[in-house]
Protein backbone atom coordinates (compact mmCIF):
# COMPACT_ATOMS: atom_id res chain seq x y z
CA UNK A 1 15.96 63.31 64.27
CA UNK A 2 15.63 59.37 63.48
CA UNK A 3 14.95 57.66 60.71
CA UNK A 4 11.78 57.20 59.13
CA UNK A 5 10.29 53.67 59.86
CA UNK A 6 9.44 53.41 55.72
CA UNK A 7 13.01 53.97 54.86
CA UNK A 8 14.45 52.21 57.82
CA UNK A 9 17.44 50.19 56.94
CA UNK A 10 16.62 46.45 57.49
CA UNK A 11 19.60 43.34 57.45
CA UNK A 12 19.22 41.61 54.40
CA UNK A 13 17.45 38.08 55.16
CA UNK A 14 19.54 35.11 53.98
CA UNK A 15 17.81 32.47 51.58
CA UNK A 16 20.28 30.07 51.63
CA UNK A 17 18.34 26.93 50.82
CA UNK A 18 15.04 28.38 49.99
CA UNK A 19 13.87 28.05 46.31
CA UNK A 20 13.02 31.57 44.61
CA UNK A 21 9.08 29.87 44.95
CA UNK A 22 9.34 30.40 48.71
CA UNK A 23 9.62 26.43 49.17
CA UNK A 24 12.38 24.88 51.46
CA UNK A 25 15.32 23.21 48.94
CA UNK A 26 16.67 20.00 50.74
CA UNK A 27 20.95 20.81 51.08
CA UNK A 28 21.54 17.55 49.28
CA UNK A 29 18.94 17.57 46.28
CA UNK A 30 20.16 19.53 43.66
CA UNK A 31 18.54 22.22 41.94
CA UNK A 32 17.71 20.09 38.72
CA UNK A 33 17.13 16.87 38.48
CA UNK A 34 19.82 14.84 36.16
CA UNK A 35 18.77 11.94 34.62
CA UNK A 36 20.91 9.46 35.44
CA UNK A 37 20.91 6.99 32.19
CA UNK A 38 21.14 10.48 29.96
CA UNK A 39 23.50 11.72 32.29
CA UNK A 40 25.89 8.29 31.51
CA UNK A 41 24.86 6.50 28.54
CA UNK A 42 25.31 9.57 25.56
CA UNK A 43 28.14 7.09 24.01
CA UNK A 44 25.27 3.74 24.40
CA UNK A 45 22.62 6.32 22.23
CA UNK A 46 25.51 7.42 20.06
CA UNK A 47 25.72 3.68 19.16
CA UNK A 48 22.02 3.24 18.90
CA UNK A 49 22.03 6.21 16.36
CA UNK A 50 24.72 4.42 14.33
CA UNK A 51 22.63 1.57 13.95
CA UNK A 52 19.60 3.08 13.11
CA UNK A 53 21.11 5.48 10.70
CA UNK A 54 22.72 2.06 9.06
CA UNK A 55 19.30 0.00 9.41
CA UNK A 56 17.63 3.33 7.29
CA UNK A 57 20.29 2.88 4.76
CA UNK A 58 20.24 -0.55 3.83
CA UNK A 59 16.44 -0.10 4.19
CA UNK A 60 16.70 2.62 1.21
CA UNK A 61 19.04 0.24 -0.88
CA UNK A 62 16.48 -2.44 -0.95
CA UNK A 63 13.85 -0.03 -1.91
CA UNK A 64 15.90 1.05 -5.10
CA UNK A 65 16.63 -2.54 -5.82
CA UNK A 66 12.83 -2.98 -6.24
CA UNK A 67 11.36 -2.09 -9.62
CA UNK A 68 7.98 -1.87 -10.74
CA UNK A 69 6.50 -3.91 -13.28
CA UNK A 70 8.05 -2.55 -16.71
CA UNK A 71 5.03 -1.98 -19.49
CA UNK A 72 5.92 -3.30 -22.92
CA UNK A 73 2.53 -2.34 -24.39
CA UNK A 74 -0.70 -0.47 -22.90
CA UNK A 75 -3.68 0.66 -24.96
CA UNK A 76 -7.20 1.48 -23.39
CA UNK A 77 -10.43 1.99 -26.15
CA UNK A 78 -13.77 2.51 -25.54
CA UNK A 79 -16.39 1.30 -28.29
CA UNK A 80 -20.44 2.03 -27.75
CA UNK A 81 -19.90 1.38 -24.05
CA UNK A 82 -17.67 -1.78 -23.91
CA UNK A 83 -13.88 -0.89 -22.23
CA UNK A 84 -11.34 -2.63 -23.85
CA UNK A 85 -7.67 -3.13 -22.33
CA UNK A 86 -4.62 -4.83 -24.17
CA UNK A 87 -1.75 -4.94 -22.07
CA UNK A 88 2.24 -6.34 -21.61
CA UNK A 89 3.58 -6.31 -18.69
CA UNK A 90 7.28 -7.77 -17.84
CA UNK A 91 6.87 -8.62 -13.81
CA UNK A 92 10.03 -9.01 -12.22
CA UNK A 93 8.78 -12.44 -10.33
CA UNK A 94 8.94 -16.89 -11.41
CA UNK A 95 5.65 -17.49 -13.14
CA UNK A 96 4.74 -19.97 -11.17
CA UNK A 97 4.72 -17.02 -7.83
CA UNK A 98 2.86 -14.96 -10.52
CA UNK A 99 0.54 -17.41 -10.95
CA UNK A 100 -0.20 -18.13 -6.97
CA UNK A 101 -0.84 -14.27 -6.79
CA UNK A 102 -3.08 -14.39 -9.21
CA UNK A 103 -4.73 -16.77 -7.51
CA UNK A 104 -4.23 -16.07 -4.27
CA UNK A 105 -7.27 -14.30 -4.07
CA UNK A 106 -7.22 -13.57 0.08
CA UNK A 107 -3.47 -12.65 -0.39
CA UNK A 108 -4.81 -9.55 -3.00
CA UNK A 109 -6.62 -7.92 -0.15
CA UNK A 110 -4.70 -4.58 1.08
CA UNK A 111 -1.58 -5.51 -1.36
CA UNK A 112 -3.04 -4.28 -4.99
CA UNK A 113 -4.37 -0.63 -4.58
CA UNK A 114 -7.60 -0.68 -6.52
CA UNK A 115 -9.01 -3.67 -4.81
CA UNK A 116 -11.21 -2.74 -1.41
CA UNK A 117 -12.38 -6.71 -0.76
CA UNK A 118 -12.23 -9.78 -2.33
CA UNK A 119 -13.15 -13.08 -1.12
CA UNK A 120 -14.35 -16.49 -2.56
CA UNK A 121 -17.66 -17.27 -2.10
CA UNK A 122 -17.99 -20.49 -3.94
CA UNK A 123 -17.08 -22.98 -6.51
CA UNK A 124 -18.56 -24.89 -9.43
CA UNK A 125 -18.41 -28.35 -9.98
CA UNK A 126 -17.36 -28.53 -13.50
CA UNK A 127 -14.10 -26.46 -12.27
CA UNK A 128 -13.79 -22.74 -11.40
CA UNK A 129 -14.30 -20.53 -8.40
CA UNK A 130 -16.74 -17.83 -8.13
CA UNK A 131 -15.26 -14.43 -6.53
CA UNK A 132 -16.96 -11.80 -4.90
CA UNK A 133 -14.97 -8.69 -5.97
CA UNK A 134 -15.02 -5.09 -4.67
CA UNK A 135 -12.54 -2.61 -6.26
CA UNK A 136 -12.27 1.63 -6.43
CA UNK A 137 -12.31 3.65 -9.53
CA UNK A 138 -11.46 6.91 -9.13
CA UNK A 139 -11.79 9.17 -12.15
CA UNK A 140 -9.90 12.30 -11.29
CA UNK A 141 -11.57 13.66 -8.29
CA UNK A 142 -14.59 10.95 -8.30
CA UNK A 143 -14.40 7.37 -6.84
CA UNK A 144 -16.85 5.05 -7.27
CA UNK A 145 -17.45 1.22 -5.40
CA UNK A 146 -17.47 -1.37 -8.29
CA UNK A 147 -18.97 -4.73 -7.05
CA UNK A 148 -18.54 -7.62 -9.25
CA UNK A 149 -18.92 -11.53 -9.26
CA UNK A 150 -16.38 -13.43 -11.56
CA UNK A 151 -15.89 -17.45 -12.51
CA UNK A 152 -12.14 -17.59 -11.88
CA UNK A 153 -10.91 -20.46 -13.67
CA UNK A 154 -7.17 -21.91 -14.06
CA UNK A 155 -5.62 -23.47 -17.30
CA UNK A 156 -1.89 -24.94 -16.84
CA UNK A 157 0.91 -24.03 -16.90
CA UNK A 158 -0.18 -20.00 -16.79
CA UNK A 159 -3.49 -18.99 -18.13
CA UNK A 160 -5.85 -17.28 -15.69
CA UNK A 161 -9.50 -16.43 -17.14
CA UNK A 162 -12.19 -14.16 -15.43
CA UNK A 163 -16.11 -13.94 -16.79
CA UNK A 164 -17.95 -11.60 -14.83
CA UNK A 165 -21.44 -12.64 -13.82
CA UNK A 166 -24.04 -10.19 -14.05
CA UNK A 167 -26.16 -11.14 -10.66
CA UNK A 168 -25.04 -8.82 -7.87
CA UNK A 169 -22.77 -7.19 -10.27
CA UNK A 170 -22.03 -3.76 -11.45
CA UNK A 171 -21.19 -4.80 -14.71
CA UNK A 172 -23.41 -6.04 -17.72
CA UNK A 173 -20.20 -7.75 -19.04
CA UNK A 174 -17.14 -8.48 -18.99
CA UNK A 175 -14.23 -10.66 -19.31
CA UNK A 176 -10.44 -11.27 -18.25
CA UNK A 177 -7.62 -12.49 -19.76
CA UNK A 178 -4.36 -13.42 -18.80
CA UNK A 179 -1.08 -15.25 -19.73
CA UNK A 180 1.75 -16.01 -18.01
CA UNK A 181 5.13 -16.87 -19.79
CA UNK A 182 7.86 -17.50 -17.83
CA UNK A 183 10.97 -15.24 -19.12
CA UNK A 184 14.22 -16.64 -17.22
CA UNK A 185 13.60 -15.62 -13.56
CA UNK A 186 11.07 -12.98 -15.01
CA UNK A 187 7.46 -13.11 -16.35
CA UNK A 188 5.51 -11.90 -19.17
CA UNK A 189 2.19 -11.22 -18.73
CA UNK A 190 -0.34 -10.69 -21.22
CA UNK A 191 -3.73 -8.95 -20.66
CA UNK A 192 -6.84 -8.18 -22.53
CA UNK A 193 -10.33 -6.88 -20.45
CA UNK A 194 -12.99 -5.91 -21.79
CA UNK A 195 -15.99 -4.57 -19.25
CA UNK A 196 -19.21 -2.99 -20.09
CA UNK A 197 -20.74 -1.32 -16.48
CA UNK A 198 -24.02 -1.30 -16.15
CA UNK A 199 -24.05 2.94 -15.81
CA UNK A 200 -22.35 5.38 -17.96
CA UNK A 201 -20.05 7.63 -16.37
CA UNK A 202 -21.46 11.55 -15.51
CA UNK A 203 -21.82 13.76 -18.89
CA UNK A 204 -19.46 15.93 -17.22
CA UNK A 205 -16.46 13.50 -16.97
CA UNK A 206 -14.18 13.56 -20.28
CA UNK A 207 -13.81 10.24 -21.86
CA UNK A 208 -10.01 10.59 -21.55
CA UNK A 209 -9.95 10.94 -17.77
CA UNK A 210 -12.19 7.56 -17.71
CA UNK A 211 -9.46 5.80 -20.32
CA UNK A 212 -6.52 7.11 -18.51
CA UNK A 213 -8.10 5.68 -14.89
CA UNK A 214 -8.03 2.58 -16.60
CA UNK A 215 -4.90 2.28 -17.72
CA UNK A 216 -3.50 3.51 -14.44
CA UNK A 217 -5.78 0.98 -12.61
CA UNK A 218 -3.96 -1.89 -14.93
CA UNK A 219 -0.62 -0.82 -13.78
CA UNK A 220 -1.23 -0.65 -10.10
CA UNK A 221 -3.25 -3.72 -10.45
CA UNK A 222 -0.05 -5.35 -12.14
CA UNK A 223 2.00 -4.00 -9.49
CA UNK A 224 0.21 -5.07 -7.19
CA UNK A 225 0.17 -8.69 -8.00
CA UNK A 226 4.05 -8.38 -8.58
CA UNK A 227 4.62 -7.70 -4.87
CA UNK A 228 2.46 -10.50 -3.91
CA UNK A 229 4.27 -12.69 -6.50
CA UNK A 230 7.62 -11.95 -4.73
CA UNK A 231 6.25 -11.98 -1.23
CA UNK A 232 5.11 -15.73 -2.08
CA UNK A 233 8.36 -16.67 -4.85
CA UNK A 234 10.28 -15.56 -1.28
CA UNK A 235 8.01 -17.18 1.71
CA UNK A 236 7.78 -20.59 -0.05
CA UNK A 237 10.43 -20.52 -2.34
CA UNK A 238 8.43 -20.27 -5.30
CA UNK A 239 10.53 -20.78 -9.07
């Protein structure tokens, strides 16, 4: 009596050099591919590490070095419609790099937060240049687009004024004021505002959440024009 053919015992095949997949391996490629600058250079990334770890760290220490513009007095009203700000700022800039920023009005765009677009569109002949002005208010959840045209004028050694013109403006009125007093290396700066916009905000929107935009739209803005002041006081050695 024989075996059956099902249960027939058969010589294991060999599959030396076969991949499980069925597919022939070559005898001298190995079975995984090393890479050959991982497989010798782990002390030439342990280095690069280093330094990066080291550039991040120095990086961090110059961001703590930088403060923001210290407020020495900040009050926002609002009277029949008319916004009013008075504010002291101490930038840590020269005046005369405060100054450039503040009239370095190409140098504003994408640097102070609120702004969107600014560019000069003219000038007048008895002195002054007339800006076209685009900035964001945002009043807690809401932003609005404020256009607005001002006659930027300059009075030595640090007095900047604004008057907003009402053609292709957003605002009825308005005004801007500010001083800069040089303070050792530092700067004072001295602000009053008053706008009145053409719309009053929604009947919805508390009056305090349109007072405290403001304010926080003075800061940034202040801010703003510090970091431009010290990218200029530091590119062409402003004092």
């Amino acid at each position: 009596m024989g075996i059956p053919p099902a249960t027939r015992l058969r010589r294991p095949r060999s599959r030396a050099g076969r991949s499980p997949f069925g597919r022939k391996r070559s005898a001298t490629r190995p079975a995984c591919r090393v890479h050959p600058f991982r497989a010798s250079s782990s002390s030439q990334e342990r280095h690069r590490a280093g330094r990066i770890r080291w550039v991040g760290i120095l990086w961090l220490l110059a961001a703590a070095q930088a403060r923001p513009a210290e407020v020495e007095h900040l009050a926002v009203t609002e009277e029949s419609g008319d916004y009013r700000i008075g504010a002291t700022f101490m930038v840590h800039a020269p005046r005369e790099a405060v100054v450039a920023a503040l009239l370095d009005f190409e140098g504003q765009n994408g640097i102070v937060d609120a702004i969107r677009e600014v560019r000069v569109v003219g000038a007048l002949p008895g002195g002054g240049t007339l800006v076209r002005l685009i900035t964001e208010f945002c009043v807690g959840p809401f932003c609005v687009k404020v256009r607005q045209r001002q006659l930027v004028r300059f009075l030595p050694p640090g007095l900047v004024t604004a008057l907003a013109v009402p053609d292709g403006s957003d605002l009825e009125s308005g005004y801007t004021m500010v001083e800069a007093t040089a303070e050792g290396a530092q700067t004072r700066l001295r602000i009053e505002c008053m706008v009145r916009p053409r719309k009053k905000p929604p009947f919805f929107v508390p009056r305090r959440w349109v007072l405290n935009a403001l304010a926080r739209q003075a800061r940034q803005g202040t801010t703003g024009i510090e970091r431009l002041a010290q990218i200029l006081s530091t590119t062409y050695g402003l004092r």
